[in-house]
Protein backbone atom coordinates (compact mmCIF):
# COMPACT_ATOMS: atom_id res chain seq x y z
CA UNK A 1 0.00 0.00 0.00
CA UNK A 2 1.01 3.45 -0.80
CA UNK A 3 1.55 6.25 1.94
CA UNK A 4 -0.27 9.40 1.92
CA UNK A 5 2.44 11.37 0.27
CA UNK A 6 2.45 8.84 -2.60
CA UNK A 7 -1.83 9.06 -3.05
CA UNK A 8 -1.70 12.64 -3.40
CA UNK A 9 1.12 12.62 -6.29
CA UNK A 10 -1.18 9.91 -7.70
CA UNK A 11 -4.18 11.94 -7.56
CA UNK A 12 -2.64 14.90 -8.55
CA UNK A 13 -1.32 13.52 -11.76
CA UNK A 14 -4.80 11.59 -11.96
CA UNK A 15 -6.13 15.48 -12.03
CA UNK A 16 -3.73 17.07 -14.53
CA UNK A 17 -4.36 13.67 -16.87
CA UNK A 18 -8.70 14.55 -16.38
CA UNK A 19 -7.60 18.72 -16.99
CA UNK A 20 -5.56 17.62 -20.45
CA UNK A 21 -8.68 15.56 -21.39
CA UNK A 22 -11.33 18.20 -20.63
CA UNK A 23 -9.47 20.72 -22.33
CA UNK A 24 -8.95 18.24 -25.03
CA UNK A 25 -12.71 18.22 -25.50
CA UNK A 26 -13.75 21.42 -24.56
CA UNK A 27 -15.12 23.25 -27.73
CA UNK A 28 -12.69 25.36 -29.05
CA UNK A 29 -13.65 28.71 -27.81
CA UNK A 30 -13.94 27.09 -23.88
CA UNK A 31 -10.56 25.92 -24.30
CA UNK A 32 -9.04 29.60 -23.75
CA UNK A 33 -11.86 30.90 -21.16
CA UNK A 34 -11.15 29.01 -18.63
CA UNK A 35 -7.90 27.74 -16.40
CA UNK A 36 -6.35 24.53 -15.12
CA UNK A 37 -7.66 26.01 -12.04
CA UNK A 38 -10.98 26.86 -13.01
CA UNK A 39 -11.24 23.14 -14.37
CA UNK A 40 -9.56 21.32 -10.96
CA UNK A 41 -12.06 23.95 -8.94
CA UNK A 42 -15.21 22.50 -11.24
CA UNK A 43 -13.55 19.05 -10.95
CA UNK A 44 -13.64 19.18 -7.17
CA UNK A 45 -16.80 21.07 -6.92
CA UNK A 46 -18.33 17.86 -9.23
CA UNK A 47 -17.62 15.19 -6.54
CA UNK A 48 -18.75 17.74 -4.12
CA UNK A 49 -22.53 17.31 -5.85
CA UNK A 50 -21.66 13.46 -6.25
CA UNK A 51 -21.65 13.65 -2.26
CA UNK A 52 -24.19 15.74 -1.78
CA UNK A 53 -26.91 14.94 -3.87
CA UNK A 54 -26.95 11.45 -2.82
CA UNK A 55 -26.47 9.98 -6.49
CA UNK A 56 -23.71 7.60 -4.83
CA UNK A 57 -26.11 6.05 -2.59
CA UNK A 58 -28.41 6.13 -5.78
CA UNK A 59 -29.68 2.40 -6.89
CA UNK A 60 -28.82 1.26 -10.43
CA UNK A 61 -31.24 0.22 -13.38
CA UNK A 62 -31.27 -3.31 -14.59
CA UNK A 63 -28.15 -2.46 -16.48
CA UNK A 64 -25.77 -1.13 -13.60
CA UNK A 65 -26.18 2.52 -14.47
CA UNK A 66 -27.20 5.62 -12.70
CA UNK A 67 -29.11 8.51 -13.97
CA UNK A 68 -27.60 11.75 -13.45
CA UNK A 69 -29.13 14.61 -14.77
CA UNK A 70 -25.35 16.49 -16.07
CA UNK A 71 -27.60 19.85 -16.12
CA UNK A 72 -27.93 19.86 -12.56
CA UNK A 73 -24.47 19.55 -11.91
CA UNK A 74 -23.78 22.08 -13.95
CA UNK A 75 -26.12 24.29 -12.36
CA UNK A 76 -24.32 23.07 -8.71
CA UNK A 77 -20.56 24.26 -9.78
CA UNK A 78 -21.76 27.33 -11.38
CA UNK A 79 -23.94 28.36 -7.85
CA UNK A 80 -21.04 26.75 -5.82
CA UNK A 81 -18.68 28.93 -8.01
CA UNK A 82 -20.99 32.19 -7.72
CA UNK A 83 -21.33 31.50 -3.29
CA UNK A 84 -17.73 30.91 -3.27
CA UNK A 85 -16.88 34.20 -4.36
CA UNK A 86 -14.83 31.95 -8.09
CA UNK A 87 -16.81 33.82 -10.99
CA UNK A 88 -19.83 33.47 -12.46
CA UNK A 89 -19.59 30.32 -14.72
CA UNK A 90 -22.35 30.19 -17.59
CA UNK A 91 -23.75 26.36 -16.79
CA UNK A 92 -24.45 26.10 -20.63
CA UNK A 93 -20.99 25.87 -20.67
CA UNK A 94 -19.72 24.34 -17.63
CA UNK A 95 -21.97 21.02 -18.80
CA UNK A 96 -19.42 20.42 -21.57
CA UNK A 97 -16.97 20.52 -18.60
CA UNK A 98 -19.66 18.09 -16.75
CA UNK A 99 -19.87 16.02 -19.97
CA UNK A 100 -16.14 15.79 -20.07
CA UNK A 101 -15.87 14.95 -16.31
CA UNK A 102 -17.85 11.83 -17.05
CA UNK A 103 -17.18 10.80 -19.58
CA UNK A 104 -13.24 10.76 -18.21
CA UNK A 105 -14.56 9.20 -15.57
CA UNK A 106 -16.36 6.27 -17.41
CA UNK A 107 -13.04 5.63 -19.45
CA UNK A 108 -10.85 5.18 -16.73
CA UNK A 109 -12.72 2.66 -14.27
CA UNK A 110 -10.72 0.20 -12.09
């Protein structure tokens, strides 16, 4: 088992592999507006919903998956964002940085 020290270099280059993809599918005129960051602060602020909203603790269809409504979670980072004094994110487009969360997160399951 690793120690601490040697989870958070994992996570953090875990992070900066997710910020490379999202700003790999950002649309192009996202890619510029916003910074590594404003992506690891949306990243964080993601889970944070995860947590909160009780979608862990949600129970699967038939096929294994969850439902999460990605406008929502959107709509979480950008208030989050807005309470926590970060800017005042547009949640049209901080759900293509939502999108991109998942879908980095579906590709790179255990």
């Amino acid at each position: 088992m690793a120690d601490f020290e040697e989870e958070l270099r994992l996570d953090d280059e875990e992070n900066a592999r997710e910020v490379e993809y999202i700003l790999d599918v950002l649309p192009a005129d996202l890619k510029e507006k916003y910074s590594e960051a404003d992506l690891r602060y949306m990243m964080d602020t993601i889970v944070d919903y995860y947590f909160e909203s009780g979608v862990l603790e949600a129970d699967a269809d038939e096929e294994g998956y969850v439902d999460i409504d990605l406008q929502k979670v959107a709509d979480y980072v950008c208030a989050k964002a807005s309470e926590e004094g970060r800017g005042d994110f547009d949640p049209a487009e901080v759900f293509f940085v939502v999108q991109a969360d998942m879908d980095f997160q579906e590709q790179n399951l255990d």
